[in-house]
C-alpha atoms as a PDB file:
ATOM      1  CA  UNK A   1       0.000   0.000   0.000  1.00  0.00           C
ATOM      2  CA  UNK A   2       1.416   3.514  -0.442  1.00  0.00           C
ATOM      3  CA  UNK A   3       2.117   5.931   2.228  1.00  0.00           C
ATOM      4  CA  UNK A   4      -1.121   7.890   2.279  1.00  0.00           C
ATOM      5  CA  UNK A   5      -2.702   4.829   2.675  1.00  0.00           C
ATOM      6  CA  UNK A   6      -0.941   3.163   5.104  1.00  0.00           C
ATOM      7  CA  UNK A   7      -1.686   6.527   6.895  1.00  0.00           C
ATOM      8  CA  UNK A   8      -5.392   5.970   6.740  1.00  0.00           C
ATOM      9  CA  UNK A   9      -5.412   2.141   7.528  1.00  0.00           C
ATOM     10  CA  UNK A  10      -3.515   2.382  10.571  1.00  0.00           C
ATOM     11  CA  UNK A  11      -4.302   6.030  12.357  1.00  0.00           C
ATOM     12  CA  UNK A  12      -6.508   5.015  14.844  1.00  0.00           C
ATOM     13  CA  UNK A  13      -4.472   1.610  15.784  1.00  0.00           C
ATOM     14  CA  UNK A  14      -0.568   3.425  15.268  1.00  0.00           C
ATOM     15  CA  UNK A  15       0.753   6.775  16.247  1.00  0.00           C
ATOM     16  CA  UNK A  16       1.469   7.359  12.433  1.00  0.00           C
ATOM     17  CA  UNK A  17       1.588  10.176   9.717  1.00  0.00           C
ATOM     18  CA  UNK A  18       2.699  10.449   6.587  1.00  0.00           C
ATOM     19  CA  UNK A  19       5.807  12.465   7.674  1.00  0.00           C
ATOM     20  CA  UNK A  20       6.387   9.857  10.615  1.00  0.00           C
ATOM     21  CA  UNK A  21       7.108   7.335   7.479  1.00  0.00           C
ATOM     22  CA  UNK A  22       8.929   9.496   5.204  1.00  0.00           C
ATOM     23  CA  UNK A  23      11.306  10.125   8.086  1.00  0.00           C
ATOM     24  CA  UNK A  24      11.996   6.520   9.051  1.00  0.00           C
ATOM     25  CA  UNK A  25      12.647   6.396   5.151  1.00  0.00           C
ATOM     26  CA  UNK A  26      15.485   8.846   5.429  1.00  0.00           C
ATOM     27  CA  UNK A  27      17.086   7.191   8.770  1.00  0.00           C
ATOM     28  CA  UNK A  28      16.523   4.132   7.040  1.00  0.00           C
ATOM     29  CA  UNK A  29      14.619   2.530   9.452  1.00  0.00           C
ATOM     30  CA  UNK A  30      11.638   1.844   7.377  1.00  0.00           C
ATOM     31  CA  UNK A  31      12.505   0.434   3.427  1.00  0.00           C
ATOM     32  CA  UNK A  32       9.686   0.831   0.834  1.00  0.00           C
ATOM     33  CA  UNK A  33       9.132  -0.869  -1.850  1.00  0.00           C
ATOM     34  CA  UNK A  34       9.602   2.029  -5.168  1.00  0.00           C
ATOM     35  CA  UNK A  35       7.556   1.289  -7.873  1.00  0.00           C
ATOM     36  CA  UNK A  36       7.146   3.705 -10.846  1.00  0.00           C
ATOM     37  CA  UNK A  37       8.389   6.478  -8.521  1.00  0.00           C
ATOM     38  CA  UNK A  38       6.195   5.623  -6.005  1.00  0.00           C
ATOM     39  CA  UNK A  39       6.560   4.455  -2.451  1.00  0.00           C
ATOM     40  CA  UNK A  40       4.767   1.060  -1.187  1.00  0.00           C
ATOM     41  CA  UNK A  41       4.989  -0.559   2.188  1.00  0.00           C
ATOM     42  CA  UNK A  42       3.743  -2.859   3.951  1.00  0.00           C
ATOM     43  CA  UNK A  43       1.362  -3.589   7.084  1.00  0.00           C
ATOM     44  CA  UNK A  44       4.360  -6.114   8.690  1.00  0.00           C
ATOM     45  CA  UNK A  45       6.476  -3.583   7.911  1.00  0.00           C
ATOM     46  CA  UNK A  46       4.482  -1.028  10.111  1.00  0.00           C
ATOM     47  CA  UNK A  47       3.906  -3.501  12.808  1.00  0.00           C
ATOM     48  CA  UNK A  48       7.711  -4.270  13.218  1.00  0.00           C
ATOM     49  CA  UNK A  49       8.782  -0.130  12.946  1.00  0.00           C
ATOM     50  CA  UNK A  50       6.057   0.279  15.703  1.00  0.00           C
ATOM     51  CA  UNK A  51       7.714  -2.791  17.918  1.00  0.00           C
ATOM     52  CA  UNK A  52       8.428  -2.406  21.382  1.00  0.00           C
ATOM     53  CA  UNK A  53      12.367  -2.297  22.252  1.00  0.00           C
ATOM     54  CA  UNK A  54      13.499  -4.946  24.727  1.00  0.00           C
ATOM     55  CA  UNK A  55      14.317  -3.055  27.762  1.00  0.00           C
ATOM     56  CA  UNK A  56      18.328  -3.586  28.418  1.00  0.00           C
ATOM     57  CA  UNK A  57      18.977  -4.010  32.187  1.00  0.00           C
ATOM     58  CA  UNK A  58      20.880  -1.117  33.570  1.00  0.00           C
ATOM     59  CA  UNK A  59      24.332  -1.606  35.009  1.00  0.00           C
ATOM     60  CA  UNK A  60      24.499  -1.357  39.042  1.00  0.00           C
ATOM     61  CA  UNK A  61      25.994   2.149  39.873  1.00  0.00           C
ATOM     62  CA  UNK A  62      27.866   0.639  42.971  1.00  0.00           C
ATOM     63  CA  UNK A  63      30.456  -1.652  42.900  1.00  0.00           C
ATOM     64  CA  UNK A  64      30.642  -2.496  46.266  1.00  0.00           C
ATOM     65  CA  UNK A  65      31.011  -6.098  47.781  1.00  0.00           C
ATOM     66  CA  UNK A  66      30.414  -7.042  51.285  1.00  0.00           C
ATOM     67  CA  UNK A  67      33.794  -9.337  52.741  1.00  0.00           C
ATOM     68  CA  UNK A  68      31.220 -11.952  53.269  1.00  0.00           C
ATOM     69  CA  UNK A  69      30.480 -12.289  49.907  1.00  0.00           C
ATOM     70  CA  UNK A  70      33.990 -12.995  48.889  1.00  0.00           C
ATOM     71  CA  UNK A  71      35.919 -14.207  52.293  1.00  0.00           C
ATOM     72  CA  UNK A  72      37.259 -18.021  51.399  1.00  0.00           C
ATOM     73  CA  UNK A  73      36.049 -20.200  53.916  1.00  0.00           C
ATOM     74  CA  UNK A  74      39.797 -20.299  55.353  1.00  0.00           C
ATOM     75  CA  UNK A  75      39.537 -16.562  55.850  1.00  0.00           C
ATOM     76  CA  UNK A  76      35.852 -17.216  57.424  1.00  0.00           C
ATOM     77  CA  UNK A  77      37.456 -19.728  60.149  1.00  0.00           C
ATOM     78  CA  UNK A  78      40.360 -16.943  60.494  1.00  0.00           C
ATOM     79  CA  UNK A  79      37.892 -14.705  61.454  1.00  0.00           C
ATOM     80  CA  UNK A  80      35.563 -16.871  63.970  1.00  0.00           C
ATOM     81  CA  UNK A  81      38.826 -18.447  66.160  1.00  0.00           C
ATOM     82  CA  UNK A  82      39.862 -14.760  66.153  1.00  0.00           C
ATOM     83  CA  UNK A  83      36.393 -13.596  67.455  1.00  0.00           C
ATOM     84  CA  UNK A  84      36.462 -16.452  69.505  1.00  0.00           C
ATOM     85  CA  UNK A  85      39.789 -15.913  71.455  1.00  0.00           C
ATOM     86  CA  UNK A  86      38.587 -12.176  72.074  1.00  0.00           C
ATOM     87  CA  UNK A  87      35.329 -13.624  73.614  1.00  0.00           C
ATOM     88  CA  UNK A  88      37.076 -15.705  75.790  1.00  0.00           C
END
């Protein structure tokens, strides 16, 4: 279908103009068909340039570790005979 009509179809069900379309042309996110000068497109076309992006999972800020987390279980019996010599 050409742009106008694609337009038409799919106003009320996309967030879509005719200068949306000829913009994701440009970028090249969206690749018409060209027939006799004119531009064609498709409705799984539309579908997939109106997608949802994944979300990417953001990167923790902080870096820090708690000793726990990474004592060795030598270092953990270090620690509780030392503790327990200061108890006693």
């Amino acid at each position: 279908m050409r742009l106008h009509e694609a337009v038409a179809v799919f106003a009320g069900k996309l967030p879509i103009t005719l200068q949306l379309l000829r913009t994701e042309i440009a970028k090249g996110r969206l690749v018409p068909a060209r027939v006799a000068g004119k531009l064609f497109v498709t409705p799984l076309q539309l579908r997939e340039l109106f997608r949802p992006c994944p979300a990417t999972p953001k990167a923790h800020a902080s870096t820090f570790v708690p000793a726990s987390a990474t004592a060795s279980p030598v270092t953990l019996d270090l620690l509780v005979a030392h503790e327990a010599r200061e108890i006693a």
